[in-house]
N, C-alpha and C. Protein backbone atom coordinates (compact mmCIF):
# COMPACT_ATOMS: atom_id res chain seq x y z
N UNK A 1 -24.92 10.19 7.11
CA UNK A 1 -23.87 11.04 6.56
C UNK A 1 -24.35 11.66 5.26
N UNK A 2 -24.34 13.12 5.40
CA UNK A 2 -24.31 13.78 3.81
C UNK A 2 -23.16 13.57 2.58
N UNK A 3 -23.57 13.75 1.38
CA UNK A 3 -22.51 13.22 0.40
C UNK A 3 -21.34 14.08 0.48
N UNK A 4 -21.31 15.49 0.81
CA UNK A 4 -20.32 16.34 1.02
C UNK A 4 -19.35 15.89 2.15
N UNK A 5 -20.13 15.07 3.65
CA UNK A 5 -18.76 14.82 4.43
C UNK A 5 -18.34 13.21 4.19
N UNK A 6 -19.08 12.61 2.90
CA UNK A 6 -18.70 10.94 2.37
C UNK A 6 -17.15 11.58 1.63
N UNK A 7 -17.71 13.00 0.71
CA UNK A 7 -16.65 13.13 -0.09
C UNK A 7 -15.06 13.76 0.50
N UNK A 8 -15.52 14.49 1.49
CA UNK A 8 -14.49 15.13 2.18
C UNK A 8 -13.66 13.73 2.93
N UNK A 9 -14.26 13.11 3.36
CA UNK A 9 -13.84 11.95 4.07
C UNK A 9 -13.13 11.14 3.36
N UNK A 10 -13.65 10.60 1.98
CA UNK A 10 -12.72 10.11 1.11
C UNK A 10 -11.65 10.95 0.75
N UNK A 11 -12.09 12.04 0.21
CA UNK A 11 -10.49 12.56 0.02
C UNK A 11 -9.52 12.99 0.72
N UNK A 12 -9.54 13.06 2.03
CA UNK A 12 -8.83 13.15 3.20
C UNK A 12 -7.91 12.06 3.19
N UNK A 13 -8.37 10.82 2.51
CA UNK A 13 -7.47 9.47 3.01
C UNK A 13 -7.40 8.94 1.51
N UNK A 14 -7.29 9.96 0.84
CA UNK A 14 -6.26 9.78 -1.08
C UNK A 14 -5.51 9.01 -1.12
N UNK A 15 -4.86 9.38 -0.30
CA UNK A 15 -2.92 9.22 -0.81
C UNK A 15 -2.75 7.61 -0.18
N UNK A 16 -3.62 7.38 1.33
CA UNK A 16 -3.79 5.70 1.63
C UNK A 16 -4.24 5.13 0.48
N UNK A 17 -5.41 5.33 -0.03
CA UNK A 17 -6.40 4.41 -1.15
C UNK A 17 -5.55 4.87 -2.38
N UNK A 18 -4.47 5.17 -2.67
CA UNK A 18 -3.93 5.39 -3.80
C UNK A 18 -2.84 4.17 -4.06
N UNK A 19 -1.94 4.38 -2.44
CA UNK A 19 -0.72 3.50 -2.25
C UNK A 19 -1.66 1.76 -2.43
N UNK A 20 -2.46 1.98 -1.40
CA UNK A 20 -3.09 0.28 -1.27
C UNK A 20 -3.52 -0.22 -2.14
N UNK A 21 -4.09 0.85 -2.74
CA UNK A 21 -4.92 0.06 -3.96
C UNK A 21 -4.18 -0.30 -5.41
N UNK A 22 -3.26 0.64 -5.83
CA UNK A 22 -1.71 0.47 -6.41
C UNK A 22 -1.75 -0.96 -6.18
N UNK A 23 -1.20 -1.15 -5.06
CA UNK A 23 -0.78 -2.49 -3.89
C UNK A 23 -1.40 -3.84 -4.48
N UNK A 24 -2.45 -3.60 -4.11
CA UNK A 24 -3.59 -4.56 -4.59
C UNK A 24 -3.49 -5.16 -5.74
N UNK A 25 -3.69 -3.78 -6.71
CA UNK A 25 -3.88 -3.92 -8.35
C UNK A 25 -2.75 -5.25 -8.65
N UNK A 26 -1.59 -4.34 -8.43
CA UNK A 26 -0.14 -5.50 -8.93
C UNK A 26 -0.41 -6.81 -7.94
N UNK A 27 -0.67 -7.00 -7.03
CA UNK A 27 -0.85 -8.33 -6.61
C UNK A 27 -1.71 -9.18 -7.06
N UNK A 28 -3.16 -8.63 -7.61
CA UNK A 28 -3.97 -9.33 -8.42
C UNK A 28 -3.44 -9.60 -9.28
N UNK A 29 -3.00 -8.77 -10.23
CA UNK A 29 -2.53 -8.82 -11.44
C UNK A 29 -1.71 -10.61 -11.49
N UNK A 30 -0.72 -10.85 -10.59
CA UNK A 30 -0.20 -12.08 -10.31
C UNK A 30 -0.72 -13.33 -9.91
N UNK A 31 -2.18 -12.45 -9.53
CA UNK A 31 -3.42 -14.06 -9.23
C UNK A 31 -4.05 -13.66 -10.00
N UNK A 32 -3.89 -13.18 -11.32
CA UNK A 32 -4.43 -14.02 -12.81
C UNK A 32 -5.67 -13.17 -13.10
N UNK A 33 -5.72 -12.29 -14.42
CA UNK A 33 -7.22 -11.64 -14.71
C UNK A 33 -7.49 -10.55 -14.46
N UNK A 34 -8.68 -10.08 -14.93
CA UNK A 34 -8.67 -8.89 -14.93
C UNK A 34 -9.99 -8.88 -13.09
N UNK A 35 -10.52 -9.59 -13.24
CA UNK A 35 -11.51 -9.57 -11.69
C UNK A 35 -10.50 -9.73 -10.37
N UNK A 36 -9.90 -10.20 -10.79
CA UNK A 36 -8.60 -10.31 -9.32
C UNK A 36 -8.18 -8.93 -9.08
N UNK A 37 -7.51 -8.37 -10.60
CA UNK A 37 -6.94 -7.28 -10.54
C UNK A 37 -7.76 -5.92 -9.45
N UNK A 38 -9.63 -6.35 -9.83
CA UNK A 38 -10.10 -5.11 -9.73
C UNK A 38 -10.49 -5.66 -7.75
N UNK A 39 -10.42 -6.70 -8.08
CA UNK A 39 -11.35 -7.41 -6.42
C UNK A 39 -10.10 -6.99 -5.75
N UNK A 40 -8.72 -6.80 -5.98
CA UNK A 40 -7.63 -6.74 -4.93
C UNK A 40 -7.37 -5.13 -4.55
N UNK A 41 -7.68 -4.25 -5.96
CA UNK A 41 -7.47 -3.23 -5.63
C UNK A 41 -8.84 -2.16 -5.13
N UNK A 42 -9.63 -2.85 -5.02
CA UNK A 42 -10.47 -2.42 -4.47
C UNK A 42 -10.35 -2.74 -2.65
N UNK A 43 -10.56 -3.81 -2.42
CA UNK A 43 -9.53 -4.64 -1.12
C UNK A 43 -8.81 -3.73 -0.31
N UNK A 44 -7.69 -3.29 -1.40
CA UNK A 44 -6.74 -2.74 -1.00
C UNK A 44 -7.04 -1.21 -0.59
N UNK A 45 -7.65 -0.88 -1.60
CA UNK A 45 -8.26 0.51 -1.24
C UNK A 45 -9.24 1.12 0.18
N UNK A 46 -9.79 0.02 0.31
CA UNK A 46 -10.42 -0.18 1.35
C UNK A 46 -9.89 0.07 2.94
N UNK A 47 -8.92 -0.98 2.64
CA UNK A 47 -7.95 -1.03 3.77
C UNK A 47 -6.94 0.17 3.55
N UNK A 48 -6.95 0.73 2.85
CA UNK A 48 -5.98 1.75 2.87
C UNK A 48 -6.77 3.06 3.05
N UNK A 49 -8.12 2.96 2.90
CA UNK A 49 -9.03 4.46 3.84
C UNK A 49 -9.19 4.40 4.93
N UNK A 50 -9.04 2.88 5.28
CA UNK A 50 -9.01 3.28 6.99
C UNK A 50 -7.64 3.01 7.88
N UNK A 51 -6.92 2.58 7.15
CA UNK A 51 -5.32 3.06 7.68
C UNK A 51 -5.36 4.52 7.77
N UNK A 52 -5.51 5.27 6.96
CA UNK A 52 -5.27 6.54 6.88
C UNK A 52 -6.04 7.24 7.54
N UNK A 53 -7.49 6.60 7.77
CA UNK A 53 -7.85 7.24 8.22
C UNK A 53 -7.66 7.28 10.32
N UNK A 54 -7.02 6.25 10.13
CA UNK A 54 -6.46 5.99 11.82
C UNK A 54 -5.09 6.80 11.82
N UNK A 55 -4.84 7.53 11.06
CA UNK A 55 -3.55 8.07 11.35
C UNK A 55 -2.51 6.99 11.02
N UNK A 56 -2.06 6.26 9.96
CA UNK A 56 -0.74 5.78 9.59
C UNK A 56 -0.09 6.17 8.38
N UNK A 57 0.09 7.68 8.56
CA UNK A 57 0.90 8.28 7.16
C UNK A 57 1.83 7.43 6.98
N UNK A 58 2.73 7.23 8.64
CA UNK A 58 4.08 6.95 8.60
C UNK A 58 4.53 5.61 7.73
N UNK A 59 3.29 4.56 8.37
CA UNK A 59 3.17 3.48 7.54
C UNK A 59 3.13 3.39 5.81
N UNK A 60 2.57 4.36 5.61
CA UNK A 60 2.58 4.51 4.15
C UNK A 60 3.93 4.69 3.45
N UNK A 61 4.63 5.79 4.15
CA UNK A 61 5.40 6.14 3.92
C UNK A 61 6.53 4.85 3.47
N UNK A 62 6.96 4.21 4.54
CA UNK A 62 7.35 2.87 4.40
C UNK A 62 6.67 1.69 3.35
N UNK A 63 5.39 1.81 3.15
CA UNK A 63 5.32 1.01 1.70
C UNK A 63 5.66 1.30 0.68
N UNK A 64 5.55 2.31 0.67
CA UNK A 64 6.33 3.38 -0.99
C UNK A 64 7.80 2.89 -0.90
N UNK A 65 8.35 3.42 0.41
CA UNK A 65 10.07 2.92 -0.17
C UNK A 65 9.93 1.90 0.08
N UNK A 66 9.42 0.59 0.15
CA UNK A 66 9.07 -0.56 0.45
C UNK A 66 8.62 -0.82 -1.16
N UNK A 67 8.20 -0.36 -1.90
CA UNK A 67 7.43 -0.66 -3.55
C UNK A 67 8.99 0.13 -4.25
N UNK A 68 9.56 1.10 -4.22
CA UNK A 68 10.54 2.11 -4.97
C UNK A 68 11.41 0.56 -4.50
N UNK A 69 12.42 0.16 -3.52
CA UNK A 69 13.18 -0.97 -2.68
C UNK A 69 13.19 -2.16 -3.89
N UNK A 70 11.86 -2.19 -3.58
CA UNK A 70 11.89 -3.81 -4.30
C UNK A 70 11.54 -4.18 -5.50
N UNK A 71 11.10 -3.21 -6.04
CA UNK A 71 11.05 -2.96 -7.30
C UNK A 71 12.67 -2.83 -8.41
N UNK A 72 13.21 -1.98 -7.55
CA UNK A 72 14.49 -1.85 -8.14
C UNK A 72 15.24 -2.83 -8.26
N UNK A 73 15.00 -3.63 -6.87
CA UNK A 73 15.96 -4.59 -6.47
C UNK A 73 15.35 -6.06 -7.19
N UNK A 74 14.19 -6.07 -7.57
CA UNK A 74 13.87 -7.23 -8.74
C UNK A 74 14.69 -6.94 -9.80
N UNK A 75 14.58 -5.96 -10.09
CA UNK A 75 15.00 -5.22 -11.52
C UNK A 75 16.45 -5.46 -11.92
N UNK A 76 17.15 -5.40 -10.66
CA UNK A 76 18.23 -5.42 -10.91
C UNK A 76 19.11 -6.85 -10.74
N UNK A 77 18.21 -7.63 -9.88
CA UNK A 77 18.54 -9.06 -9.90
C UNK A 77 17.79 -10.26 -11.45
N UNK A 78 16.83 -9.82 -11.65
CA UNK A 78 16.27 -10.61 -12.05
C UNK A 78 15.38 -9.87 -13.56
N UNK A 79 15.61 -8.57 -13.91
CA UNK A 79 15.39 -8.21 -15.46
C UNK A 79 13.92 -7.79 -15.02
N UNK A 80 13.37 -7.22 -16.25
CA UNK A 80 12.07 -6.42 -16.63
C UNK A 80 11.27 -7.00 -16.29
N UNK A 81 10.95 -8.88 -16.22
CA UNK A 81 9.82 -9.55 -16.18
C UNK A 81 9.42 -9.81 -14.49
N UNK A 82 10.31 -9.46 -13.32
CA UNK A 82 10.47 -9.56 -12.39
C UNK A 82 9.57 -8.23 -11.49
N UNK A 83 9.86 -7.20 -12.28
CA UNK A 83 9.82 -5.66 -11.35
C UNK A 83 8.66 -5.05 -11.07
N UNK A 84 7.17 -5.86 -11.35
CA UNK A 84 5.90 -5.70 -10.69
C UNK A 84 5.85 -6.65 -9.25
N UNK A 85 6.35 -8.25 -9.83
CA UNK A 85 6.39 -8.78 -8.36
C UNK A 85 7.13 -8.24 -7.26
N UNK A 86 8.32 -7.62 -7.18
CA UNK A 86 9.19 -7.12 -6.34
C UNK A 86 8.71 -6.17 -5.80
N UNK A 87 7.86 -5.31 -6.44
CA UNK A 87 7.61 -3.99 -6.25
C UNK A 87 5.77 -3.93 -5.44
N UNK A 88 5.21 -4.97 -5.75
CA UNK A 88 4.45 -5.52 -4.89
C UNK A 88 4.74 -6.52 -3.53
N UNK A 89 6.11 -6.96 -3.24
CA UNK A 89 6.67 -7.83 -2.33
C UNK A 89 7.06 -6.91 -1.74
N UNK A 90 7.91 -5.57 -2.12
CA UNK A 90 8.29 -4.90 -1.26
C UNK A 90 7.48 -3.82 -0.58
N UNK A 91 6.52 -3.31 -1.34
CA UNK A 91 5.42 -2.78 -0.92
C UNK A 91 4.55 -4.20 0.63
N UNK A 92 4.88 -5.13 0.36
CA UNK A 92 4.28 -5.74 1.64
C UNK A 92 5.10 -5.79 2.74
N UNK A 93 6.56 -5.93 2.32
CA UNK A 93 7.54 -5.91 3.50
C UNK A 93 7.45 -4.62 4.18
N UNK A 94 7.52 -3.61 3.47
CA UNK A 94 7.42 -2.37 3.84
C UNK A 94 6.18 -2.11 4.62
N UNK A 95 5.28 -2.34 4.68
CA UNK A 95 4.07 -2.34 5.54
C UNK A 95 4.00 -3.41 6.79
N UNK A 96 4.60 -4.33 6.41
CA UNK A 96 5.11 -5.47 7.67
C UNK A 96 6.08 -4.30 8.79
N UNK A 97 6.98 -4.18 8.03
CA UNK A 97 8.33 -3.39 9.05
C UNK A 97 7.38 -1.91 9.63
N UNK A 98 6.89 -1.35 8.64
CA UNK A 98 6.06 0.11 9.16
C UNK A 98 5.45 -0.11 10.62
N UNK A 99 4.61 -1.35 10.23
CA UNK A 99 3.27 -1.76 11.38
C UNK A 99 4.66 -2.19 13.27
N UNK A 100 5.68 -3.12 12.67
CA UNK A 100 6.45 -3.44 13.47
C UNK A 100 7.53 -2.28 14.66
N UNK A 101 7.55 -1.42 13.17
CA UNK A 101 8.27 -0.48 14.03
C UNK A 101 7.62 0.60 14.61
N UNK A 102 6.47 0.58 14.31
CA UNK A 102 5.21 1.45 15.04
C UNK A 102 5.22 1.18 16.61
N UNK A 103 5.42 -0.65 16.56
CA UNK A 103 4.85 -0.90 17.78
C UNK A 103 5.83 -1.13 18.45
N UNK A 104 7.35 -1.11 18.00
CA UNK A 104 8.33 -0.89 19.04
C UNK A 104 8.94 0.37 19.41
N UNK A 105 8.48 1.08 18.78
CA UNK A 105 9.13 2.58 19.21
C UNK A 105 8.45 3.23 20.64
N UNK A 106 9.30 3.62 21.35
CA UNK A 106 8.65 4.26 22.32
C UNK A 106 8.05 5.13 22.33
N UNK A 107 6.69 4.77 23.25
CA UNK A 107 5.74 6.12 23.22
C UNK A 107 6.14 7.80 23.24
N UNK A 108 6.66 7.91 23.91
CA UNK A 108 7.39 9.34 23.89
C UNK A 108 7.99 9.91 23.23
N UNK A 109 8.41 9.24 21.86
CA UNK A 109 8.73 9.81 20.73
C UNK A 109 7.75 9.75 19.59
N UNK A 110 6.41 9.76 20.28
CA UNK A 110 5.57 9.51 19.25
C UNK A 110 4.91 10.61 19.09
């Protein structure tokens, strides 16, 4: 592969390695340090170029209001010190339900 279709290729699948790695970051962040932080969101990033790059906008889509969800909803149960974990919990639920409802929807509306 030339560096022009490494780069096109990465930036095609941004907006995955942006959400996941987001994702990551705050979940390290909760397993302690700054090497967790970078080992998760890198991880995450990873897995989130090749989600995207298989075609799961939709999925994404659902971790965001899945991170916006639970974020709020820490926030609002449990104060300021709460609203990274929530917002990383819901960012996972939200990718749980995405992947789930992927695979129950019928083909023909796909």
């Amino acid at each position: 592969m030339h560096l022009k279709e490494i780069a096109k290729w990465f930036l095609q699948s941004l907006p995955g390695v942006a959400v996941t790695g987001l994702c990551g970051g705050i979940i390290g962040h909760f397993m302690g340090g700054l090497i967790w932080i970078f080992s998760m969101a890198i991880a995450g990033s990873l897995l989130g170029m090749v989600i995207w790059r298989m075609g799961g906008q939709r999925f994404f889509i659902l971790v965001v209001i899945g991170v916006f969800l639970g974020g709020m909803l820490a926030l609002y149960l449990s104060g300021k010190n709460s609203f990274l974990l929530g917002a990383a919990a819901g960012g996972a639920i939200g990718g749980f339900l995405g992947v789930n409802l992927h695979l129950l929807w019928p083909r023909h509306f796909i």
